[in-house]
Each structure stands twice: as structure tokens, then as C-alpha cells.
PDB file of N, CA and C in Angstrom:
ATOM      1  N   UNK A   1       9.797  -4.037  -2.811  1.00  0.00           N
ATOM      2  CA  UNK A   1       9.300  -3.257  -3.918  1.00  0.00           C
ATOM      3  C   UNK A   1       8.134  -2.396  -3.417  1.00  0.00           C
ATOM      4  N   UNK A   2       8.337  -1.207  -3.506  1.00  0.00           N
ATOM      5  CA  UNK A   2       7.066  -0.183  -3.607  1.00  0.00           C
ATOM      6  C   UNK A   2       5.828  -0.248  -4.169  1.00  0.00           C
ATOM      7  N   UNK A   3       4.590   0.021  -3.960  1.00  0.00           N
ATOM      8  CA  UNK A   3       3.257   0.143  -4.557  1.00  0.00           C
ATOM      9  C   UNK A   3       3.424   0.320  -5.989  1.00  0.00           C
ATOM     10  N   UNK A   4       4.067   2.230  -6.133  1.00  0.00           N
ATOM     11  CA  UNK A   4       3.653   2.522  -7.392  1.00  0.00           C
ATOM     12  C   UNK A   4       4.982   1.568  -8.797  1.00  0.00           C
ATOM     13  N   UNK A   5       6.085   0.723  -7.678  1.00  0.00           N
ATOM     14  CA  UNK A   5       6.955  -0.162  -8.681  1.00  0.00           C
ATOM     15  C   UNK A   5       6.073  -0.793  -9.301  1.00  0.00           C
ATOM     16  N   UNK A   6       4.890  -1.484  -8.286  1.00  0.00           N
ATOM     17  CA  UNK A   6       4.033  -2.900  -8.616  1.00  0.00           C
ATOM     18  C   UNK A   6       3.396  -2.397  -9.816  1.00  0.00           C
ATOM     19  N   UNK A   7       2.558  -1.046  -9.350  1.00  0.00           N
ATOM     20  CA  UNK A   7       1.527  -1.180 -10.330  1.00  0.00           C
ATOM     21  C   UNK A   7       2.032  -0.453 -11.527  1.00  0.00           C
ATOM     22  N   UNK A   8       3.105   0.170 -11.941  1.00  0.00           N
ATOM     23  CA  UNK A   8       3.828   0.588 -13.355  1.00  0.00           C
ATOM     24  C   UNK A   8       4.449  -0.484 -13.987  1.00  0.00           C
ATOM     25  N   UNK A   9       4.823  -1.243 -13.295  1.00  0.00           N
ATOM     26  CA  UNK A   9       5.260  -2.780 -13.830  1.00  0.00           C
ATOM     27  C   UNK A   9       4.365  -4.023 -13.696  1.00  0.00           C
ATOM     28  N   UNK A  10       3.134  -3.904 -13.386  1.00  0.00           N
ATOM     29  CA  UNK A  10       2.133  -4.631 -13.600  1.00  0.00           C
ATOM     30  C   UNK A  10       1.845  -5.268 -15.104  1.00  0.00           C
ATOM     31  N   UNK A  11       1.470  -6.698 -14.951  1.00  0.00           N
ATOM     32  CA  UNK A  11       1.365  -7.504 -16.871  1.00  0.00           C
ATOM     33  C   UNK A  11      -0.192  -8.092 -15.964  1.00  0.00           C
ATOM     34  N   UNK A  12      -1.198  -8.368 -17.405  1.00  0.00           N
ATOM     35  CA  UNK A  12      -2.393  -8.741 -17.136  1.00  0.00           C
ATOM     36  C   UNK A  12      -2.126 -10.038 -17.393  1.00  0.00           C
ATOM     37  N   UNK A  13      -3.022 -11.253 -17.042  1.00  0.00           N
ATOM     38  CA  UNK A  13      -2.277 -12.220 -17.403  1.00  0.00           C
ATOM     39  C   UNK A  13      -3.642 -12.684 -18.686  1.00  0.00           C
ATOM     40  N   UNK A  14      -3.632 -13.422 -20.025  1.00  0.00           N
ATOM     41  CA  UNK A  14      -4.556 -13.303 -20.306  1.00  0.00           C
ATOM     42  C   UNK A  14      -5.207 -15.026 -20.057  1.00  0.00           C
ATOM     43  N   UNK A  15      -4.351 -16.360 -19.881  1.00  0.00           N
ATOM     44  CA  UNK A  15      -4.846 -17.529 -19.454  1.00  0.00           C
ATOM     45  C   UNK A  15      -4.034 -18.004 -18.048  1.00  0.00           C
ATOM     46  N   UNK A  16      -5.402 -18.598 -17.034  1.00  0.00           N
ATOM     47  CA  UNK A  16      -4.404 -18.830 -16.147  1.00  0.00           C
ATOM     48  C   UNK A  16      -4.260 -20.405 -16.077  1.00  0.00           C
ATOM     49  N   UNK A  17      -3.548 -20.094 -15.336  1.00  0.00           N
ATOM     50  CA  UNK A  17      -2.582 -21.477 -15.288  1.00  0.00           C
ATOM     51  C   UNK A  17      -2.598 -22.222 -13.597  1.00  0.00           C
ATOM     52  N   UNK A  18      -2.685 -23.800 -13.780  1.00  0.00           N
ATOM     53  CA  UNK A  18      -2.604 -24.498 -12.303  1.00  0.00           C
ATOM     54  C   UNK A  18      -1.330 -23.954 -11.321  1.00  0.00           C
ATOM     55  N   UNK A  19      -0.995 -24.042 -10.492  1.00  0.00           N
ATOM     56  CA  UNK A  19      -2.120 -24.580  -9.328  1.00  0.00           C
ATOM     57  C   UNK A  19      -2.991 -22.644  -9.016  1.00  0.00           C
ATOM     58  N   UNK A  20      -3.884 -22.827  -8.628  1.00  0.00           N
ATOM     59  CA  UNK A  20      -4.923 -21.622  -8.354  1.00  0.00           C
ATOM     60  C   UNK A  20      -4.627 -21.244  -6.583  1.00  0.00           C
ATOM     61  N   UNK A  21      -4.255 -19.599  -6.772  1.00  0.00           N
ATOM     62  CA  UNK A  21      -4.180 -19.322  -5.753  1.00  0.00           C
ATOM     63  C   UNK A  21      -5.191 -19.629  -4.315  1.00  0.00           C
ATOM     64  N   UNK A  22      -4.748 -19.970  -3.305  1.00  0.00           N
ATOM     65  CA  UNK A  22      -5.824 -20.529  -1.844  1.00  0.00           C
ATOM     66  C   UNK A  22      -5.566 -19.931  -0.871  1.00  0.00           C
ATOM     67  N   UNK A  23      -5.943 -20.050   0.184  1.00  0.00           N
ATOM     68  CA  UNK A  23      -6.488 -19.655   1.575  1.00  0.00           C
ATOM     69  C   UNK A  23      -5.629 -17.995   1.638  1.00  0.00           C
ATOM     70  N   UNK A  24      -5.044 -17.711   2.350  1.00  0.00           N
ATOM     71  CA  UNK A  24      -4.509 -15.970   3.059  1.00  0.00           C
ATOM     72  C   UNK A  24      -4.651 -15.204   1.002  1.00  0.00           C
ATOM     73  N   UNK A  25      -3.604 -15.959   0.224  1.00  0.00           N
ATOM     74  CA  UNK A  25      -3.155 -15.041  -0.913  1.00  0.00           C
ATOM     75  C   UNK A  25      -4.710 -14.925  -1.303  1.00  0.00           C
ATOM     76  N   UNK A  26      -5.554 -15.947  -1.163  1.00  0.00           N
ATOM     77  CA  UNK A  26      -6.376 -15.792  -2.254  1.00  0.00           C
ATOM     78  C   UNK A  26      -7.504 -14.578  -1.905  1.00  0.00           C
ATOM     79  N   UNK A  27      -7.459 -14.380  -0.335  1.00  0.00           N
ATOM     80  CA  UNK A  27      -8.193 -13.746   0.527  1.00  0.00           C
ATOM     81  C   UNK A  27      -7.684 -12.352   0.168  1.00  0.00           C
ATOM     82  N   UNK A  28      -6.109 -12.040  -0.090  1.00  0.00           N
ATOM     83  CA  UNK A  28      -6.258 -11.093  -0.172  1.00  0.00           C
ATOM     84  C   UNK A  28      -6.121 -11.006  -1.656  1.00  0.00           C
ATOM     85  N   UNK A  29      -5.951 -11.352  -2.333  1.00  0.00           N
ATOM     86  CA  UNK A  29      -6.185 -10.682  -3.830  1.00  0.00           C
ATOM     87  C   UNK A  29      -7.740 -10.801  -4.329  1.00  0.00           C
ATOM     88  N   UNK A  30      -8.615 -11.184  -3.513  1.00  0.00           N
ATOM     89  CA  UNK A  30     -10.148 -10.628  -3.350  1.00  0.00           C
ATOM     90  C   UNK A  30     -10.062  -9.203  -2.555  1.00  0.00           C
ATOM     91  N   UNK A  31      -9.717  -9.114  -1.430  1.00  0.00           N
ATOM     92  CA  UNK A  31      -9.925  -8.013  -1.137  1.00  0.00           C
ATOM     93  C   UNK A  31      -8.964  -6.701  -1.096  1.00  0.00           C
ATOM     94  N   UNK A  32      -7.916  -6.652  -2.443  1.00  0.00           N
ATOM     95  CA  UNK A  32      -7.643  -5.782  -3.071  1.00  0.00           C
ATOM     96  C   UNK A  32      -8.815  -5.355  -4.205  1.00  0.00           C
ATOM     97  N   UNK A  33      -8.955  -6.597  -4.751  1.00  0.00           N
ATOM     98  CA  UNK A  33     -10.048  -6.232  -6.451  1.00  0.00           C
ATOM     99  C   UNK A  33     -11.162  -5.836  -5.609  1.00  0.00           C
ATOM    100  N   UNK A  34     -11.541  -5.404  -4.744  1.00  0.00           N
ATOM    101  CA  UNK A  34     -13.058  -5.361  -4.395  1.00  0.00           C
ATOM    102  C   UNK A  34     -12.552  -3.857  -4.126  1.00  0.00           C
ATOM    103  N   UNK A  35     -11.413  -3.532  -3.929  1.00  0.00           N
ATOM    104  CA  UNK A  35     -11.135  -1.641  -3.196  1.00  0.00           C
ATOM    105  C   UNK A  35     -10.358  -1.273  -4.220  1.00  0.00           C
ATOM    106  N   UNK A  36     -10.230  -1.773  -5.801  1.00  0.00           N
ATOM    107  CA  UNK A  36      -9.830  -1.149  -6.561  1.00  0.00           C
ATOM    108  C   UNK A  36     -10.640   0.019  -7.275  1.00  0.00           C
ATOM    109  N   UNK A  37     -10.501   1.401  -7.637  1.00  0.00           N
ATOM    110  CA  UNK A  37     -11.298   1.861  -8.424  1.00  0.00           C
ATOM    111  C   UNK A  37     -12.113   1.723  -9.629  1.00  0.00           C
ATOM    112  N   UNK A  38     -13.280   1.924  -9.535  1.00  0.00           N
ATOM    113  CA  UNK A  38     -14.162   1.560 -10.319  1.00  0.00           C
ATOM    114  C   UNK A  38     -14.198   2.655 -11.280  1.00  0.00           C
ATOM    115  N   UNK A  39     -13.423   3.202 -12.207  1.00  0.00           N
ATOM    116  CA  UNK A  39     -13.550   4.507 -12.882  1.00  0.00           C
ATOM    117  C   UNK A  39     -14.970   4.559 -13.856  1.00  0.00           C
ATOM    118  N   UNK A  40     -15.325   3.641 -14.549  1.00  0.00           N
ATOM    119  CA  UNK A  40     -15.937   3.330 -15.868  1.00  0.00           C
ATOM    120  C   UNK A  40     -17.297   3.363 -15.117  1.00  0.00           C
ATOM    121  N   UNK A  41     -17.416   3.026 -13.880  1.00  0.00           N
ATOM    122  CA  UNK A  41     -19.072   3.046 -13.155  1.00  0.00           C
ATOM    123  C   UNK A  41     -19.261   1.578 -13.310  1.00  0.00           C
ATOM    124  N   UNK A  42     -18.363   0.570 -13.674  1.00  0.00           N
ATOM    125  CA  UNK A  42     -18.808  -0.970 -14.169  1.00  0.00           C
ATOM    126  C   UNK A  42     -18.849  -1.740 -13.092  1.00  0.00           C
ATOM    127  N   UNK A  43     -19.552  -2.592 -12.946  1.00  0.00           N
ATOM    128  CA  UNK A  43     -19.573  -2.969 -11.509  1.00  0.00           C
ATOM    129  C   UNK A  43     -19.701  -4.581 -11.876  1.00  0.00           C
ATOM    130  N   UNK A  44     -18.433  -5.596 -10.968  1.00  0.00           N
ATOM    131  CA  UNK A  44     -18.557  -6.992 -11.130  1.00  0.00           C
ATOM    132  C   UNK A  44     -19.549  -7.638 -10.662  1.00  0.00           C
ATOM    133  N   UNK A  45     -19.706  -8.829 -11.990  1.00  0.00           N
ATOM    134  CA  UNK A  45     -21.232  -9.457 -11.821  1.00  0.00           C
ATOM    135  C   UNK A  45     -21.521  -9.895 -10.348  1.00  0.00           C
ATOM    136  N   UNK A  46     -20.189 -10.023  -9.467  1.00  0.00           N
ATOM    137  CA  UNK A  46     -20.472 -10.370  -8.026  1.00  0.00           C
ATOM    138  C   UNK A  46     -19.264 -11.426  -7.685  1.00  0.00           C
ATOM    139  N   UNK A  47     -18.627 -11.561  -6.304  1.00  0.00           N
ATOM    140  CA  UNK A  47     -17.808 -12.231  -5.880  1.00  0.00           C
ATOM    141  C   UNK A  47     -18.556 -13.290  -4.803  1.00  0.00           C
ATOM    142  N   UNK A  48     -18.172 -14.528  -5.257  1.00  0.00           N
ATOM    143  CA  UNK A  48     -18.769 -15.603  -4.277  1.00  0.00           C
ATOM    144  C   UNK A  48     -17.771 -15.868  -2.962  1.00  0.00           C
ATOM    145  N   UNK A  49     -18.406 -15.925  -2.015  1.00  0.00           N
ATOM    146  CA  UNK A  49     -17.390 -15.954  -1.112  1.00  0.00           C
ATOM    147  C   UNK A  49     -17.654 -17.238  -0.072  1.00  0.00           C
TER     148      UNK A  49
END
């Protein structure tokens, strides 16, 4: 699947659920959200790492 498939067919999730992503996935779905655009100027309270 292509980028722009992912993100036009993208769902937010609104509760999450066990087991919680770990080690490589979790690494990188931090460092996608950290190079996503910030349009609004809002900036997260901070990522613990």
C-alpha cells in the first residue's frame, strides 16, 4: 500500500486497547508523530523517551 492509500484511509482510534505497541514499531510510530506537520503552531506537551 502507498503513503497517500494510508493516509486517505486513515481512522483515529478514540480508546486504546492491550497489548501496547514496543520496541522497533513503537520507535517508529514516535518518530513519524514527531515529523508530522504541525499546521495549528500546537506543540506536544513533550515525548518521554
Amino acid at each position: 500500500m502507498d503513503a497517500l492509500t494510508l493516509l486517505l484511509t486513515r481512522r483515529s482510534m478514540s480508546h486504546l486497547i492491550s497489548p501496547a505497541p514496543e520496541g522497533q514499531l513503537l520507535d517508529n510510530i514516535l518518530a513519524a508523530g514527531i515529523r508530522a506537520p504541525d499546521h495549528g503552531t500546537l506543540h506536544a506537551p513533550g515525548i518521554l523517551w
